[in-house]
PDB file of N, CA and C in Angstrom:
ATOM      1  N   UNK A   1      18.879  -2.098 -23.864  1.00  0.00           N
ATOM      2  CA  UNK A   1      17.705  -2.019 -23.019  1.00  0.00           C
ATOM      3  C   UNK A   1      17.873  -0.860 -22.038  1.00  0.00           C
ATOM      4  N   UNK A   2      16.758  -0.184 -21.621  1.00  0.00           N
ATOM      5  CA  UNK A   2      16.647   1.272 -20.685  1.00  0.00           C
ATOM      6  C   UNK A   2      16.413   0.207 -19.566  1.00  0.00           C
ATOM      7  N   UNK A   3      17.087   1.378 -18.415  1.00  0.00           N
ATOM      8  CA  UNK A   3      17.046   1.089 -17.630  1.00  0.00           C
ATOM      9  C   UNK A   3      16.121   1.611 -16.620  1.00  0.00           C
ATOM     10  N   UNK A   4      15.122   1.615 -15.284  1.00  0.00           N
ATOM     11  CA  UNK A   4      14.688   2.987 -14.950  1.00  0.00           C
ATOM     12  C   UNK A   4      14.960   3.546 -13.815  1.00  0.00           C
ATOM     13  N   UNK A   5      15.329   4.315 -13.561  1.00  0.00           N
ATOM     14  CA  UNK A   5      16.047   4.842 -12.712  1.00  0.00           C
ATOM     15  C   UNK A   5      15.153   4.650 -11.286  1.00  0.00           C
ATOM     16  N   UNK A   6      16.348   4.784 -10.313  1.00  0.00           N
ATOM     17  CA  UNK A   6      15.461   4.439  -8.365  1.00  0.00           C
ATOM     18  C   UNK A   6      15.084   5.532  -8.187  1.00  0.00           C
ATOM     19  N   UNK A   7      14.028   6.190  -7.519  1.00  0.00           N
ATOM     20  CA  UNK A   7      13.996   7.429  -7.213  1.00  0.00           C
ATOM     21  C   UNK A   7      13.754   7.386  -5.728  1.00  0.00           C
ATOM     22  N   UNK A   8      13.330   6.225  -5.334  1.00  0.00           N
ATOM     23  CA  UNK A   8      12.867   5.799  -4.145  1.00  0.00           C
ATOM     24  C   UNK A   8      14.373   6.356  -2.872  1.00  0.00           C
ATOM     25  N   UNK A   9      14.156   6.508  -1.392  1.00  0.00           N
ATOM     26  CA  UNK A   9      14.877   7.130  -0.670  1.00  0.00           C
ATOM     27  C   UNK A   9      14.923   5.769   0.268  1.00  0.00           C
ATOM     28  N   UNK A  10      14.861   4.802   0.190  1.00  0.00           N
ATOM     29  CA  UNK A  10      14.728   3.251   0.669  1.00  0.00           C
ATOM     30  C   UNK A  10      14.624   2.434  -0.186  1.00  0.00           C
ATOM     31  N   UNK A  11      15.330   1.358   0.193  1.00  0.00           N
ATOM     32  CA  UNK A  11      15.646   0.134  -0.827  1.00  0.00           C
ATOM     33  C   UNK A  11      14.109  -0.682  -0.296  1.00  0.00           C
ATOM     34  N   UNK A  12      13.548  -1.324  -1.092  1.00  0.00           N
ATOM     35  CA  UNK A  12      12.169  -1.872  -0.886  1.00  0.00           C
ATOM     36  C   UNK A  12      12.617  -3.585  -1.533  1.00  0.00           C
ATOM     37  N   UNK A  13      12.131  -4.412  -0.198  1.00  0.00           N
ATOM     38  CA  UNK A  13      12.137  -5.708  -0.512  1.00  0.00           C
ATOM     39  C   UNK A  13      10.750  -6.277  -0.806  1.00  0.00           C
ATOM     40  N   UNK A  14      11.133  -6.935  -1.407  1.00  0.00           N
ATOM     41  CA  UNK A  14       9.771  -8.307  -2.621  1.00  0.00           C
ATOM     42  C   UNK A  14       9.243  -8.846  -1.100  1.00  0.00           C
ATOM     43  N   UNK A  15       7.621  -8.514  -1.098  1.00  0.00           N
ATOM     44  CA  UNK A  15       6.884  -9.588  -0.117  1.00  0.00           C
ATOM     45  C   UNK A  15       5.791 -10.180  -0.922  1.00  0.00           C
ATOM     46  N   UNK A  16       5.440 -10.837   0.022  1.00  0.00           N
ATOM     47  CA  UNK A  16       3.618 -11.415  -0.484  1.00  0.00           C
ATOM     48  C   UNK A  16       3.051 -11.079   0.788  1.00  0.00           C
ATOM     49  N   UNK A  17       2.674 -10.646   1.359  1.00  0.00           N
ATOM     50  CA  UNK A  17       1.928 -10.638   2.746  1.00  0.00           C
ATOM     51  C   UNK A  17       0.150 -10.084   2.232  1.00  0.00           C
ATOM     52  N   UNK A  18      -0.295 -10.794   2.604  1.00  0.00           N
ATOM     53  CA  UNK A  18      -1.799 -10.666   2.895  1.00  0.00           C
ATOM     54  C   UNK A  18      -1.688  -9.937   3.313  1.00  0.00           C
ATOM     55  N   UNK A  19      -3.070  -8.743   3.475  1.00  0.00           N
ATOM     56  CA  UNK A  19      -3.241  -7.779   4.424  1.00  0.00           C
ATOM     57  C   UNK A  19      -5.141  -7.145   3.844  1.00  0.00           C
ATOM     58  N   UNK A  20      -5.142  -6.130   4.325  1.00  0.00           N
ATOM     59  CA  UNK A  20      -6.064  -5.615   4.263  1.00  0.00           C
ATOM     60  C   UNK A  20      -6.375  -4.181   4.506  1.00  0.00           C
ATOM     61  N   UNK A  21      -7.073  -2.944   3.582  1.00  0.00           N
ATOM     62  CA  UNK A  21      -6.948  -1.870   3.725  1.00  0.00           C
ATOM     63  C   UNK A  21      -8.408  -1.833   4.210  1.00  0.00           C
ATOM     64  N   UNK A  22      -8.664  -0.897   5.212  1.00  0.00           N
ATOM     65  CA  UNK A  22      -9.822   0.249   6.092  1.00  0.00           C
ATOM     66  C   UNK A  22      -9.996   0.870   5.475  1.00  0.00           C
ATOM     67  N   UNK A  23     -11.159   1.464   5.736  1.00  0.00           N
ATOM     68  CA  UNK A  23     -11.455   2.928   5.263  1.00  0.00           C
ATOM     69  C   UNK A  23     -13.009   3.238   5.607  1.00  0.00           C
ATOM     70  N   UNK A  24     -13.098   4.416   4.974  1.00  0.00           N
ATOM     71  CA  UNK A  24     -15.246   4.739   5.412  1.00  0.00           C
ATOM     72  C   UNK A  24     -15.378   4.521   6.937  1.00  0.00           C
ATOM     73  N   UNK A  25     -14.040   4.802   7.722  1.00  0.00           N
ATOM     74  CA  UNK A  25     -14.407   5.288   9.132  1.00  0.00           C
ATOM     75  C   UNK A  25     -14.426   3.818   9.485  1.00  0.00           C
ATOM     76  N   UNK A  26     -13.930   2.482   9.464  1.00  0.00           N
ATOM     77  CA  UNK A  26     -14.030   1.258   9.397  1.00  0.00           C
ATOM     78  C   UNK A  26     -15.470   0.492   8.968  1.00  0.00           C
ATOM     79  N   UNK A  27     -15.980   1.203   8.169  1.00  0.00           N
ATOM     80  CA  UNK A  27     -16.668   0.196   7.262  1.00  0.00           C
ATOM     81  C   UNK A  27     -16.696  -0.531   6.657  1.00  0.00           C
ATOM     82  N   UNK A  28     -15.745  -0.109   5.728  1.00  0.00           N
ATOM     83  CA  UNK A  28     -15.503  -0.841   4.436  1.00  0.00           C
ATOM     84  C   UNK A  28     -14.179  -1.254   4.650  1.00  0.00           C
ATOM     85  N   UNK A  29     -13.823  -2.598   3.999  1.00  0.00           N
ATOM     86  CA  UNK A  29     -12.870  -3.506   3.752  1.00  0.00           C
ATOM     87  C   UNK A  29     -12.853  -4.105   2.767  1.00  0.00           C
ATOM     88  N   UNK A  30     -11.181  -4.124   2.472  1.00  0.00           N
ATOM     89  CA  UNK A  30     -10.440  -4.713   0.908  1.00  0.00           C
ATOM     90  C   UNK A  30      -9.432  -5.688   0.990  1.00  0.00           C
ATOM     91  N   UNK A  31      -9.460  -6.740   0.618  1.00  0.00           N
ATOM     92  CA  UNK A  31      -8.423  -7.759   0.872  1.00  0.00           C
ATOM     93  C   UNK A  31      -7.010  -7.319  -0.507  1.00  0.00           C
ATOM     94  N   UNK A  32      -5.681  -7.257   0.462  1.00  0.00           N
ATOM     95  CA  UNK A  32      -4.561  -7.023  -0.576  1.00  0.00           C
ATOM     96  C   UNK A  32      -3.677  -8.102  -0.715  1.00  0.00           C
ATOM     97  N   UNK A  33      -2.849  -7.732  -1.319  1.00  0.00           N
ATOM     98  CA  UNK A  33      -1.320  -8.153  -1.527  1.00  0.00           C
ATOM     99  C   UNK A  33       0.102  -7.366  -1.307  1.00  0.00           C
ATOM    100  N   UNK A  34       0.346  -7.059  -0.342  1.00  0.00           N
ATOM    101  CA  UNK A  34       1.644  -6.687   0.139  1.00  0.00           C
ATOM    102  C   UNK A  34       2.672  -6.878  -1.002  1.00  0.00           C
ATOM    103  N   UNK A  35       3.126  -6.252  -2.163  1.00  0.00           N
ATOM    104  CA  UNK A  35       3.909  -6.667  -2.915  1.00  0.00           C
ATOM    105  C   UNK A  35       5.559  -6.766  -2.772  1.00  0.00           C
ATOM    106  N   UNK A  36       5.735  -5.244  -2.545  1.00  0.00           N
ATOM    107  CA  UNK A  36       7.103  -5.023  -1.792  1.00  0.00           C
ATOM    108  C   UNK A  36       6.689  -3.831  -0.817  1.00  0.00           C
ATOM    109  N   UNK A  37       7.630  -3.508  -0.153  1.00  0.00           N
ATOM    110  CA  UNK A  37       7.531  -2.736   0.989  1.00  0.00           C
ATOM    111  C   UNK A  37       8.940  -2.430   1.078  1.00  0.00           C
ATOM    112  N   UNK A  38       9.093  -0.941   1.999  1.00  0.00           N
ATOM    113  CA  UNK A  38       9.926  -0.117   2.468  1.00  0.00           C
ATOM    114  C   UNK A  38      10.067   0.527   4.244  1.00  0.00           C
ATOM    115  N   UNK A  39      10.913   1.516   4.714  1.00  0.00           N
ATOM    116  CA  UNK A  39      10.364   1.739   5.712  1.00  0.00           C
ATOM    117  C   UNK A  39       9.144   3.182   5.433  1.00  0.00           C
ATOM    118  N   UNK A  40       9.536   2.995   4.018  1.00  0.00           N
ATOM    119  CA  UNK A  40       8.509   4.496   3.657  1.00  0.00           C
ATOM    120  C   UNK A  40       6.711   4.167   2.922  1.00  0.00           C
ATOM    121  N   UNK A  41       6.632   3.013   2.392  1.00  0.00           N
ATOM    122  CA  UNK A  41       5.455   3.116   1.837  1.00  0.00           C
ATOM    123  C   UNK A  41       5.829   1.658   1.202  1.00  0.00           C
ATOM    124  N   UNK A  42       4.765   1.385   0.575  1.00  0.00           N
ATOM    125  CA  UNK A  42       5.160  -0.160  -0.033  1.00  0.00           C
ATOM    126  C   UNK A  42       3.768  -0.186  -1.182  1.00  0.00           C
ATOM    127  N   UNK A  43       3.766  -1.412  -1.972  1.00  0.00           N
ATOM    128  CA  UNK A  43       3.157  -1.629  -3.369  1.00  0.00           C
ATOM    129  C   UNK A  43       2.179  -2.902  -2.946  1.00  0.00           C
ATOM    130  N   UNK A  44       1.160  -2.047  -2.941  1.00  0.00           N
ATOM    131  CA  UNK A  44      -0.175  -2.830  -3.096  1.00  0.00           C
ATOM    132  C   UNK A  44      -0.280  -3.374  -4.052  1.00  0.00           C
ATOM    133  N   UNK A  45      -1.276  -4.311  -4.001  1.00  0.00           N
ATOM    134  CA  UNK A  45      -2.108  -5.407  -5.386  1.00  0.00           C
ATOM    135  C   UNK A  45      -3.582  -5.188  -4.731  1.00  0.00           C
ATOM    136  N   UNK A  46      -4.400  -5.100  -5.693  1.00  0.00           N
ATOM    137  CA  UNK A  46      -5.879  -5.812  -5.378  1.00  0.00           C
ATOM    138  C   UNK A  46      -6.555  -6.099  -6.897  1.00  0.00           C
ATOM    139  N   UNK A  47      -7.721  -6.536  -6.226  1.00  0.00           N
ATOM    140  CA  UNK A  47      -8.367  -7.381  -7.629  1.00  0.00           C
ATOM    141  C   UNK A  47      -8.607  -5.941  -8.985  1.00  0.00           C
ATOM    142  N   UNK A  48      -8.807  -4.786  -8.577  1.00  0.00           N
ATOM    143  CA  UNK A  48      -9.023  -3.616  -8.706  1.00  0.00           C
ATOM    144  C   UNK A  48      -8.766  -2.453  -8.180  1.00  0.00           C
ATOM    145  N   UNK A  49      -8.494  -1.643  -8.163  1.00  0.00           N
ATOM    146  CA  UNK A  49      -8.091  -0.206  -7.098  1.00  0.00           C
ATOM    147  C   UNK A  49      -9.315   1.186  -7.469  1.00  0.00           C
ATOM    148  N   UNK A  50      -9.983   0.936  -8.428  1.00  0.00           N
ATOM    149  CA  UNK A  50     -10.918   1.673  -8.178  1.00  0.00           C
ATOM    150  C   UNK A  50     -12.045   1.310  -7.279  1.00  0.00           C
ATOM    151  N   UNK A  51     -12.452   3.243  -6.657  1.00  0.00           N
ATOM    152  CA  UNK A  51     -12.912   3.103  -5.444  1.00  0.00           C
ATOM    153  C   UNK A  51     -12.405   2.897  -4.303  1.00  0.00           C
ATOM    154  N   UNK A  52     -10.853   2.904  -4.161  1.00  0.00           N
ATOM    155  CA  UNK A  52     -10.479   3.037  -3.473  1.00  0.00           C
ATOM    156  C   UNK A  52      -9.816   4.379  -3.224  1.00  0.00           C
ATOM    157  N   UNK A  53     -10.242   4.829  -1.974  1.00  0.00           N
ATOM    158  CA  UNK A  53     -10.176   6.426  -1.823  1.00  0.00           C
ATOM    159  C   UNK A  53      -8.288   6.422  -1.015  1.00  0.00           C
ATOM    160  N   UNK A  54      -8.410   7.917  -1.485  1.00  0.00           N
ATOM    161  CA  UNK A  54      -6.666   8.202  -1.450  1.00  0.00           C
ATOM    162  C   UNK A  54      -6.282   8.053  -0.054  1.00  0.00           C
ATOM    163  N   UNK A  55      -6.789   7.813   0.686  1.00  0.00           N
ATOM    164  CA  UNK A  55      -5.960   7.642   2.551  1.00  0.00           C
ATOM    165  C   UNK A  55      -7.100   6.272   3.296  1.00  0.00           C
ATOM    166  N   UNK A  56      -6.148   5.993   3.394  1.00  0.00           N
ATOM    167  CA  UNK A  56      -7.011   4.769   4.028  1.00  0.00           C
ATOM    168  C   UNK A  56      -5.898   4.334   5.381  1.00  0.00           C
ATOM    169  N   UNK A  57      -6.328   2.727   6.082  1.00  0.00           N
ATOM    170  CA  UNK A  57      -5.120   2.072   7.235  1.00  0.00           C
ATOM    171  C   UNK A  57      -4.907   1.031   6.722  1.00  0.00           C
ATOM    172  N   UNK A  58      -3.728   0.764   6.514  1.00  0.00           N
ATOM    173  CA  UNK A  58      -3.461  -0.873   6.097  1.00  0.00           C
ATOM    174  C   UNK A  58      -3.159  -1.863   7.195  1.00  0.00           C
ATOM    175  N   UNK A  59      -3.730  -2.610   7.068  1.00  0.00           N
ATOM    176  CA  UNK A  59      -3.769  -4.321   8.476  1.00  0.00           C
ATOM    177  C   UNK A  59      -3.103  -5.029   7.874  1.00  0.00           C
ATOM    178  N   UNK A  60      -1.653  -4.801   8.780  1.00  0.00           N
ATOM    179  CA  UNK A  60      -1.122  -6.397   8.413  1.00  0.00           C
ATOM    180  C   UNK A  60      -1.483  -7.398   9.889  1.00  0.00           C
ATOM    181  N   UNK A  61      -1.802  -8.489   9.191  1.00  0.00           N
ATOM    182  CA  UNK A  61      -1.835  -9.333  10.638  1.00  0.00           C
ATOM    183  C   UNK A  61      -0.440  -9.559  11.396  1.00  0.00           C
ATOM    184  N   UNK A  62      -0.574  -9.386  12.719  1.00  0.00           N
ATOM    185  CA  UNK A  62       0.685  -9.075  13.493  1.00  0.00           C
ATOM    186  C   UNK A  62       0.783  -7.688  14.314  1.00  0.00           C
ATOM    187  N   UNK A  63       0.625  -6.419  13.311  1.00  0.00           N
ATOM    188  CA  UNK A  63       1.124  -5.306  13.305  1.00  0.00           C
ATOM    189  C   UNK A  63      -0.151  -4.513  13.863  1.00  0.00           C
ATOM    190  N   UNK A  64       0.564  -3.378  14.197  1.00  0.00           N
ATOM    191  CA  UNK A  64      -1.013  -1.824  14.469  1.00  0.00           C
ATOM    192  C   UNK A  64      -1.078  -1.495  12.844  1.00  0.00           C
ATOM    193  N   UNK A  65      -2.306  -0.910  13.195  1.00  0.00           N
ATOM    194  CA  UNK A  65      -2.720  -0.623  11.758  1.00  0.00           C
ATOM    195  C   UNK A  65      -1.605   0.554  11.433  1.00  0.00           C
ATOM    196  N   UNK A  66      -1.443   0.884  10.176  1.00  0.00           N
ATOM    197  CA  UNK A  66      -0.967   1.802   9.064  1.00  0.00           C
ATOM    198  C   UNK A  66      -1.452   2.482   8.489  1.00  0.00           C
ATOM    199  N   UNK A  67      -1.137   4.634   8.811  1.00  0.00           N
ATOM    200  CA  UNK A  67      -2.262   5.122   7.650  1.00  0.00           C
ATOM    201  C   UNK A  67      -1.251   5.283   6.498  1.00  0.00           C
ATOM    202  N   UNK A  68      -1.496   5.408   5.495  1.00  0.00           N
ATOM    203  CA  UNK A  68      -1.494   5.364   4.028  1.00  0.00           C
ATOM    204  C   UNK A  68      -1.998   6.721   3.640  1.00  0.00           C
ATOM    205  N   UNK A  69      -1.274   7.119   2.409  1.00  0.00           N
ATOM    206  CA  UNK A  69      -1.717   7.587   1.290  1.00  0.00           C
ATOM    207  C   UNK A  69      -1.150   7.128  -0.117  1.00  0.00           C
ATOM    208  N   UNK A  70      -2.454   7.009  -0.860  1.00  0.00           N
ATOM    209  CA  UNK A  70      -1.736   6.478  -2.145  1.00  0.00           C
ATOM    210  C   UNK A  70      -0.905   7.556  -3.030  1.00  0.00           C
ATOM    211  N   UNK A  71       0.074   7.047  -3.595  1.00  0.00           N
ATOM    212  CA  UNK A  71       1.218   7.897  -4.544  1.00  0.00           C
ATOM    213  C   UNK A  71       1.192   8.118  -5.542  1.00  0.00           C
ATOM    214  N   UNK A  72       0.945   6.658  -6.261  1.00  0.00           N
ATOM    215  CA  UNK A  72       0.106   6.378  -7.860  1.00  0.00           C
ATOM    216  C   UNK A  72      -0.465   5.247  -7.336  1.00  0.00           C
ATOM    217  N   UNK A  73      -1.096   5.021  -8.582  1.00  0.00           N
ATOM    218  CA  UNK A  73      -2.192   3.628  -9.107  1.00  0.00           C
ATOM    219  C   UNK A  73      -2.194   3.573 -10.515  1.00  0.00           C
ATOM    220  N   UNK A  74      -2.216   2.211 -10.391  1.00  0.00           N
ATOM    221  CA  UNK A  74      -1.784   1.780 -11.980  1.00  0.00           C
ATOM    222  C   UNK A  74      -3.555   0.492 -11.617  1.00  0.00           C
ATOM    223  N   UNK A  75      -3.886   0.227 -13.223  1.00  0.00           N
ATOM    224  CA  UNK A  75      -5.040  -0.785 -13.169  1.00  0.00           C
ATOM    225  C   UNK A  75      -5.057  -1.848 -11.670  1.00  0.00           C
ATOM    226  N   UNK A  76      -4.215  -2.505 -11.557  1.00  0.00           N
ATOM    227  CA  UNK A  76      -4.421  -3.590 -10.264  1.00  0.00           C
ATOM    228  C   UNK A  76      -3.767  -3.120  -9.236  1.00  0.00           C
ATOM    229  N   UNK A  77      -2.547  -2.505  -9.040  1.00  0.00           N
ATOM    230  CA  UNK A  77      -1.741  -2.143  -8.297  1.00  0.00           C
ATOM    231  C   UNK A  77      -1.584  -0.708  -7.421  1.00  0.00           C
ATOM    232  N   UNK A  78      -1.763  -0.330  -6.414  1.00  0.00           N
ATOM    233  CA  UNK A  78      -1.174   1.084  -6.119  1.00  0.00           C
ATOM    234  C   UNK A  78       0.258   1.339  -5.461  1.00  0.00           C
ATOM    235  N   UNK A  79       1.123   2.651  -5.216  1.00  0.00           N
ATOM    236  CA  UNK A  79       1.936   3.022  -4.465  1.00  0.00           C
ATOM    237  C   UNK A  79       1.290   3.496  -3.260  1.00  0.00           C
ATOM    238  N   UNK A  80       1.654   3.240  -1.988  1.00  0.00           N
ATOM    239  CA  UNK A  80       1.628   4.215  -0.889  1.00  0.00           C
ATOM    240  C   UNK A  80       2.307   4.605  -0.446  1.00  0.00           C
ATOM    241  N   UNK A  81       2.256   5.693   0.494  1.00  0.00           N
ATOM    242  CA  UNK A  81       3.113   6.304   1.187  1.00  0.00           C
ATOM    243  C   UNK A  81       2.977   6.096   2.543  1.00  0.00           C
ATOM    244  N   UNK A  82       3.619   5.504   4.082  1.00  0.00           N
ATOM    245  CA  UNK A  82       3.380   5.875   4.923  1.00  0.00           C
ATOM    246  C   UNK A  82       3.053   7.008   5.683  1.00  0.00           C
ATOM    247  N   UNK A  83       2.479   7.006   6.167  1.00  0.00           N
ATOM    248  CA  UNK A  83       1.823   8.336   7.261  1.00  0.00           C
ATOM    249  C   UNK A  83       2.049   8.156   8.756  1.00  0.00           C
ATOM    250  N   UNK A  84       2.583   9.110  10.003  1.00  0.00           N
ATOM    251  CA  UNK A  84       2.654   9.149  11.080  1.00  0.00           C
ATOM    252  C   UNK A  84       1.160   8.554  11.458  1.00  0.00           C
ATOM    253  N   UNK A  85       0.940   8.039  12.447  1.00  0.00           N
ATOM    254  CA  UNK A  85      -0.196   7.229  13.562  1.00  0.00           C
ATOM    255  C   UNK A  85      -0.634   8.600  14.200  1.00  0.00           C
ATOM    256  N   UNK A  86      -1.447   8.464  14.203  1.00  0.00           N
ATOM    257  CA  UNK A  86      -2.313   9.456  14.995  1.00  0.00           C
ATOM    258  C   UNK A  86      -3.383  10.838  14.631  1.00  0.00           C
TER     259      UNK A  86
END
């Protein structure tokens, strides 16, 4: 069996956290799934990822919002990348 290699620059732990991505200037809202996470970017779920545009803020409840950019997207799932605040 292949194996696939880490390329990642942070070890990323398994979550489930609810959350929710912004976007359209806070118009529009998407309910997620926090899959795993890093201190660099972490792995979305949603019911779909199309239409969802490449920079958005992610809400975790608790936290300040998060800007994002996505890395890839696969059918249900995307990568992001964290982005500096401001």
């Amino acid at each position: 069996m292949l194996s696939r290699r880490e390329n990642r620059l942070q070890p990323r732990r398994n979550t489930m956290i609810v959350a929710t991505i912004v976007y359209d200037g806070g118009r529009s809202r998407l309910d997620c799934v926090v899959r795993n996470l890093s201190e660099g970017g972490a792995k979305l779920e949603f019911a779909t990822v199309r239409g969802i545009p490449n920079n958005f803020d992610l809400m975790v409840p608790g936290h300040r919002p998060q800007p994002c950019r996505v890395a890839w997207r696969a059918l249900k799932e995307m990568g992001v990348q964290f982005l500096p605040a401001g």
